[in-house]
N, C-alpha and C. Protein backbone atom coordinates (compact mmCIF):
# COMPACT_ATOMS: atom_id res chain seq x y z
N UNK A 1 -21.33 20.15 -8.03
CA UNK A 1 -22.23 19.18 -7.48
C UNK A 1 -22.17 19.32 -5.97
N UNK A 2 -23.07 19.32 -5.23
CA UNK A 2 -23.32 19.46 -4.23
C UNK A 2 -22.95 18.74 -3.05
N UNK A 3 -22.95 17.45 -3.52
CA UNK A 3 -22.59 16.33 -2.52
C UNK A 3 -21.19 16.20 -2.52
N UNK A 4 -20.18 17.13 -3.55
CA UNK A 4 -19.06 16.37 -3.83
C UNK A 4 -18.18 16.44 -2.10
N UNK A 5 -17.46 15.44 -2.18
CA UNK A 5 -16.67 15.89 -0.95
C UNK A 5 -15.15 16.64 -1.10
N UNK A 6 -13.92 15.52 -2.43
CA UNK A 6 -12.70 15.67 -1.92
C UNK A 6 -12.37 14.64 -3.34
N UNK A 7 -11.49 14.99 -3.77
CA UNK A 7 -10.95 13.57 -4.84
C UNK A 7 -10.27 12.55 -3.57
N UNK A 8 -9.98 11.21 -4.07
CA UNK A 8 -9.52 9.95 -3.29
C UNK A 8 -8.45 9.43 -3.28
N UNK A 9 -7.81 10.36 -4.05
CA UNK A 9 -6.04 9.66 -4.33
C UNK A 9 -5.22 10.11 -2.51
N UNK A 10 -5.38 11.02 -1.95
CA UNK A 10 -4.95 11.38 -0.96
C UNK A 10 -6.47 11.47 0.43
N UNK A 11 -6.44 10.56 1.20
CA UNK A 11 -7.16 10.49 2.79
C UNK A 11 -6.58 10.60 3.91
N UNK A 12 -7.27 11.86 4.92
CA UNK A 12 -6.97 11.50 6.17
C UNK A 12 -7.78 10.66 6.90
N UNK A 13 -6.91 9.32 7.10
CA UNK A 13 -7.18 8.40 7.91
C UNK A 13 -6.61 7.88 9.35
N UNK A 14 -6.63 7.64 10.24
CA UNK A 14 -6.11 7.19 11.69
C UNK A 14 -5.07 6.23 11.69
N UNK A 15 -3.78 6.64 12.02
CA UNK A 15 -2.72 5.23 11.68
C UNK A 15 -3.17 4.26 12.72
N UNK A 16 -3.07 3.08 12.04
CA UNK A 16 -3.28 1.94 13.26
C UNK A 16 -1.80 1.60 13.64
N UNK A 17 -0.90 1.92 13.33
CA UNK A 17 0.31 2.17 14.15
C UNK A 17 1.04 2.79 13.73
N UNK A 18 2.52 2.99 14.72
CA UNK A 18 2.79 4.12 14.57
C UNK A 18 4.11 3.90 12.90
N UNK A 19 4.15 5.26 12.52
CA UNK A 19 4.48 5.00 10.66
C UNK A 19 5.18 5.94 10.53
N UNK A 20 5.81 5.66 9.65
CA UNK A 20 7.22 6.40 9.03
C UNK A 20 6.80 6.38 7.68
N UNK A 21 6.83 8.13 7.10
CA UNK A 21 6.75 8.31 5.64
C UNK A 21 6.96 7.52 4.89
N UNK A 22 6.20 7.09 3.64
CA UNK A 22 6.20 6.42 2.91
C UNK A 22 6.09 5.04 3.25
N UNK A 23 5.69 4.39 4.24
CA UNK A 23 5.37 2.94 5.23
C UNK A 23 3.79 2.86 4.50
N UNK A 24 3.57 1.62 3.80
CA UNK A 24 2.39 0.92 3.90
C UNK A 24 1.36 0.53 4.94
N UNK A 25 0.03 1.11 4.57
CA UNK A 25 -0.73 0.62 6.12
C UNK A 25 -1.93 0.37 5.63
N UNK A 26 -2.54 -0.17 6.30
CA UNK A 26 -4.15 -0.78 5.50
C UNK A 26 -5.23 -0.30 7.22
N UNK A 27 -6.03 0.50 6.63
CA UNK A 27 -6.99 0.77 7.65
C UNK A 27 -8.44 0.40 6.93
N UNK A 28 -9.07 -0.54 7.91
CA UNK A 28 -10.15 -1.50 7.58
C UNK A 28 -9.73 -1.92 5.23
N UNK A 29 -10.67 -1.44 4.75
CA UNK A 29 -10.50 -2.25 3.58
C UNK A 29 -9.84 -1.04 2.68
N UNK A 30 -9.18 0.24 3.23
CA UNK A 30 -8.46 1.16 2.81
C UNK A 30 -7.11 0.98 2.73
N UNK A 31 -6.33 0.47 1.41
CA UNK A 31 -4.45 1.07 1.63
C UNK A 31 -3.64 2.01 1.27
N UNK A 32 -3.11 2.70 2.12
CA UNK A 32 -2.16 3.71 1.61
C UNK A 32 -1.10 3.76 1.92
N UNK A 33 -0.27 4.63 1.49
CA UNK A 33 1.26 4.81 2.09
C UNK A 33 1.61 6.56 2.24
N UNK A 34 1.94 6.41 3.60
CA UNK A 34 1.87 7.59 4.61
C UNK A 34 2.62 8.63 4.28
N UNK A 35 1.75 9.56 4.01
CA UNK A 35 2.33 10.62 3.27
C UNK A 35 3.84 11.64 4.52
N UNK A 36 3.23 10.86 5.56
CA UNK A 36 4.34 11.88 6.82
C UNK A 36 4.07 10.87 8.06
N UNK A 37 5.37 10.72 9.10
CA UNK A 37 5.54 9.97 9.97
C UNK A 37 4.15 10.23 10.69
N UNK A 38 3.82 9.13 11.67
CA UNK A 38 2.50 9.86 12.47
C UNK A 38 2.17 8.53 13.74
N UNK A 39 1.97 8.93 14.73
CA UNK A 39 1.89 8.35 16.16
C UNK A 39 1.09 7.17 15.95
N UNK A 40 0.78 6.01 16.39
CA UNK A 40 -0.79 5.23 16.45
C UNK A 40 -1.78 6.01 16.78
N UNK A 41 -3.46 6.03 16.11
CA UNK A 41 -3.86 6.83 16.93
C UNK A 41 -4.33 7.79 16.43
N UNK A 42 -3.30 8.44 15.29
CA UNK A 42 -3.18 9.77 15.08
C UNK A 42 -3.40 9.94 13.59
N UNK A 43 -4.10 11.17 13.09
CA UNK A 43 -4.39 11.35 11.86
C UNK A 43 -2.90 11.38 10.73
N UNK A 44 -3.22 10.91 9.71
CA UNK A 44 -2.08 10.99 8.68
C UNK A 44 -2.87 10.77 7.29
N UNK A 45 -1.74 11.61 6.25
CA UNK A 45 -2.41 11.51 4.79
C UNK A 45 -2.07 10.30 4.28
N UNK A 46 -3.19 9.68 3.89
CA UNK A 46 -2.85 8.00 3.10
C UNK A 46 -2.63 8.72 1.64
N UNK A 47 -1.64 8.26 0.97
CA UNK A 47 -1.76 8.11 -0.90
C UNK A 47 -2.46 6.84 -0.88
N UNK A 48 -3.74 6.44 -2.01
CA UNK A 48 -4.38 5.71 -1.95
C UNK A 48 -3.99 5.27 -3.81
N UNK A 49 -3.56 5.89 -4.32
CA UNK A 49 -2.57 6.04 -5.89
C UNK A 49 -1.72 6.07 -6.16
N UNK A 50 -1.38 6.05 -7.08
CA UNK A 50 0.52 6.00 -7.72
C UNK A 50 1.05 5.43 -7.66
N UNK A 51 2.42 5.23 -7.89
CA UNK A 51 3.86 4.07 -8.06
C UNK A 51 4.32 4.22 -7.07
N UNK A 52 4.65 3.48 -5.89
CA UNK A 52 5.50 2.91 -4.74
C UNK A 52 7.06 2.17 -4.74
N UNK A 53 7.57 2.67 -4.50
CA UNK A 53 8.67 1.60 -3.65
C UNK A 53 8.13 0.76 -2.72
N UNK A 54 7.74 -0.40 -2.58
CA UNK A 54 7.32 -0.77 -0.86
C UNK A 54 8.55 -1.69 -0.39
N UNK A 55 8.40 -2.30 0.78
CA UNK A 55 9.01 -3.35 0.67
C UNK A 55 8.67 -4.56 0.51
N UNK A 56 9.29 -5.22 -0.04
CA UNK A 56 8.98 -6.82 -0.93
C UNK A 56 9.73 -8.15 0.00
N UNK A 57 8.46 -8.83 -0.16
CA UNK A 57 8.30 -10.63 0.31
C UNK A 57 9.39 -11.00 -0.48
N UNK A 58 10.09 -12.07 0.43
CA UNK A 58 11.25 -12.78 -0.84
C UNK A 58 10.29 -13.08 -1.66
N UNK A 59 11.39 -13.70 -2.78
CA UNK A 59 10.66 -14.30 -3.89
C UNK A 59 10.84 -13.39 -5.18
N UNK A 60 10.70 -13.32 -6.04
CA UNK A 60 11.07 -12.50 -7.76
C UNK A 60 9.32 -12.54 -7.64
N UNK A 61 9.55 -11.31 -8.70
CA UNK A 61 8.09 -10.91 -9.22
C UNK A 61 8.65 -10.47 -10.98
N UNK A 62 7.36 -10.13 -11.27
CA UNK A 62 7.69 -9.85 -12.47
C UNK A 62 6.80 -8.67 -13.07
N UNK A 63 7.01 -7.89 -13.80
CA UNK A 63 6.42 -6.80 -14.37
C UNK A 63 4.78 -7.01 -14.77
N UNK A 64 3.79 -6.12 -14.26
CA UNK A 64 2.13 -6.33 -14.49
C UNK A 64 1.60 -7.33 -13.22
N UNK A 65 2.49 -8.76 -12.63
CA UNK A 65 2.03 -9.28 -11.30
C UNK A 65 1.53 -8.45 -10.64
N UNK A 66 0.70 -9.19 -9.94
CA UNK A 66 -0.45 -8.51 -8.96
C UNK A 66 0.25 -8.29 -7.75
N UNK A 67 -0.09 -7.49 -6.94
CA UNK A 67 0.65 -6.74 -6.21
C UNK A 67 -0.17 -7.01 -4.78
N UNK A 68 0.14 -8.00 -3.50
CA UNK A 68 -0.85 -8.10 -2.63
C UNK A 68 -0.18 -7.56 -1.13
N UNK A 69 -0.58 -6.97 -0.57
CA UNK A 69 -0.19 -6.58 1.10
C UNK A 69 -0.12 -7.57 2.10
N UNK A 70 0.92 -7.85 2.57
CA UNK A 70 0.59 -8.71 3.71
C UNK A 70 0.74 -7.75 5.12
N UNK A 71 -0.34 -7.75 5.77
CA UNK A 71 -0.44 -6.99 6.89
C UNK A 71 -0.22 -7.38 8.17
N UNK A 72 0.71 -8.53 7.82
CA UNK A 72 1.46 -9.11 9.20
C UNK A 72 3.32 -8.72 9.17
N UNK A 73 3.65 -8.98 8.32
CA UNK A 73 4.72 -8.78 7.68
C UNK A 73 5.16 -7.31 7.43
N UNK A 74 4.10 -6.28 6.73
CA UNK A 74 4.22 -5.17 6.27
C UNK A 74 5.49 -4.84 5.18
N UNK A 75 4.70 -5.91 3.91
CA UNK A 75 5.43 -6.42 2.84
C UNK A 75 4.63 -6.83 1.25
N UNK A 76 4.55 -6.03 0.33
CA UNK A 76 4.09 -6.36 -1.07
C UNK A 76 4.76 -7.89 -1.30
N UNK A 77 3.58 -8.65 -1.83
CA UNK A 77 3.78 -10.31 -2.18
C UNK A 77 2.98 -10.63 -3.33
N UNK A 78 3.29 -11.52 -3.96
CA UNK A 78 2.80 -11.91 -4.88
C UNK A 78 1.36 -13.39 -4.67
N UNK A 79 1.77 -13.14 -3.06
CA UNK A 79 0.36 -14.76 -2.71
C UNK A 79 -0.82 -13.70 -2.41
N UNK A 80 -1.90 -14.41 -3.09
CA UNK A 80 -3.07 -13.62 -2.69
C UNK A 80 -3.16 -14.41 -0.91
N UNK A 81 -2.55 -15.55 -0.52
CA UNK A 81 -3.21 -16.26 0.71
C UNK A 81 -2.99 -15.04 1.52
N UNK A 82 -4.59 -14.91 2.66
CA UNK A 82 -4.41 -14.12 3.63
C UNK A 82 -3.79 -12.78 3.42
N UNK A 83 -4.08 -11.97 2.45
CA UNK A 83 -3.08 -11.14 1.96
C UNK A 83 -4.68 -9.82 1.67
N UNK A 84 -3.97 -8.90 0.95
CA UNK A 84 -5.25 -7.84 0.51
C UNK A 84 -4.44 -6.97 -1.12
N UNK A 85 -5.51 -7.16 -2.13
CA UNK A 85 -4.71 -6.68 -3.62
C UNK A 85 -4.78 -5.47 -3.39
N UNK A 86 -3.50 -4.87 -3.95
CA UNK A 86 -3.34 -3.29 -3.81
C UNK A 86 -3.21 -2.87 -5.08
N UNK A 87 -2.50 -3.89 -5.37
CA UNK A 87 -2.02 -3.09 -7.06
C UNK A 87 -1.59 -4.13 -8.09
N UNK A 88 -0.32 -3.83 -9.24
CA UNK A 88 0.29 -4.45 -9.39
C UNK A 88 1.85 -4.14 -9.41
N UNK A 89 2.58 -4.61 -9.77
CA UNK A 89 4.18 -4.66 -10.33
C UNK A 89 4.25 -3.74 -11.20
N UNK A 90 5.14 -2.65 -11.26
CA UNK A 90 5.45 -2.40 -12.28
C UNK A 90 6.67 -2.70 -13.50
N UNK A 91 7.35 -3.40 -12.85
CA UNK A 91 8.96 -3.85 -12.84
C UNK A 91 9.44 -4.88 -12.22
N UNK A 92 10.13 -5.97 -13.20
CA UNK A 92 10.66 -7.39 -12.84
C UNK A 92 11.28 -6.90 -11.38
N UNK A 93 11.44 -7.80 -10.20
CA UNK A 93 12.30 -7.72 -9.13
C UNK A 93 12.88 -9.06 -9.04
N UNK A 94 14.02 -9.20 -8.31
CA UNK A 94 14.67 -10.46 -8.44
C UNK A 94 14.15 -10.86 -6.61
N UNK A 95 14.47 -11.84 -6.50
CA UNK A 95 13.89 -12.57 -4.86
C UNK A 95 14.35 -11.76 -3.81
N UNK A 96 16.10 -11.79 -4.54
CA UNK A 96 16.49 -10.60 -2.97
C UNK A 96 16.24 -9.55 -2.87
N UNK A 97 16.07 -8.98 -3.75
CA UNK A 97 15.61 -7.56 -3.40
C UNK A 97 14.63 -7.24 -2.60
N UNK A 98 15.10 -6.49 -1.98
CA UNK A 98 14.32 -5.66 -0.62
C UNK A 98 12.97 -4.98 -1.23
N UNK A 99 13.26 -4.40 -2.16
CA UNK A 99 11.72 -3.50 -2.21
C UNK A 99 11.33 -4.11 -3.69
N UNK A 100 10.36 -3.31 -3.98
CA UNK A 100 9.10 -4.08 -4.96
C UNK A 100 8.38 -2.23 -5.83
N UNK A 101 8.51 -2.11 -6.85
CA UNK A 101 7.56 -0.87 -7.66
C UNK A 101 6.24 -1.18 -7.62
N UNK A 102 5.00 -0.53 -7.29
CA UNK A 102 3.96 -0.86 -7.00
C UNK A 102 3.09 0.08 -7.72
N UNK A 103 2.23 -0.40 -8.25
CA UNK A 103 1.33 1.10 -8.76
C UNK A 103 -0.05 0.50 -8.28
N UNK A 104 -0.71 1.36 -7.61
CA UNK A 104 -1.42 0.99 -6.42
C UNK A 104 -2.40 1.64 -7.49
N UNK A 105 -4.00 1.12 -6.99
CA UNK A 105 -5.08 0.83 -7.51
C UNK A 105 -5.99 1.77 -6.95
N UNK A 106 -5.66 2.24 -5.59
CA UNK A 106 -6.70 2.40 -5.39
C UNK A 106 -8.19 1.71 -4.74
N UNK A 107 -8.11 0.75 -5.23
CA UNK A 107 -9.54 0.24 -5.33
C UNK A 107 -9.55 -0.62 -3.38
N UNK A 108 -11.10 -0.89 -3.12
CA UNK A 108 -11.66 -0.86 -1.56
C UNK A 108 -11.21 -2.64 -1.70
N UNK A 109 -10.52 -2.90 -0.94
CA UNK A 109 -10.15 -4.52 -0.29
C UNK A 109 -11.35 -5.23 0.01
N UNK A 110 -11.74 -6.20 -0.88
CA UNK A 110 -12.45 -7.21 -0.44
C UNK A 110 -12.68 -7.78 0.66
């Protein structure tokens, strides 16, 4: 097909700051997690798919919960408030725990 461009699981997009592999970042209604460290500014491969480690909002989650970004924090949460859906849970987490399994969607932020 003629028009095709590129499959969408992997984009080069512009970090809006500066990122360390595997760091969550949301550019306009796009989220990914950075396939390689990269300057503000500067081009980097988003994964826009797959299962994540991120890091996690206090609080317990639970396996299939919806999975939301907070882009102040730069932290998977379970409040949609002020937040953007990425994915969901793949795996119970308890409150303290630091990080969160994520299987990201894909899909364009409302």
């Amino acid at each position: 097909m003629k028009n095709y461009v590129q499959k969408g699981e992997n984009l080069t997009l512009t970090a809006p700051r500066a990122l360390l592999s595997g760091e969550g970042f949301l550019v306009g209604a796009i989220f990914a997690v950075a396939s390689a460290a990269a300057a503000i500014g500067t081009p980097v491969v988003g994964v826009t798919e797959e299962v994540f480690d991120l890091p996690k909002a206090a609080g317990a989650v639970t396996a299939g919960a919806k999975a939301y970004w907070d882009n102040t924090a730069f932290v998977v949460t379970t409040s949609a408030s002020g937040t953007v859906l990425i994915g969901a849970f793949t795996q119970a987490a308890a409150s303290a725990d630091a990080t969160g399994r994520v299987k990201l969607t894909g899909q364009i932020a409302a």
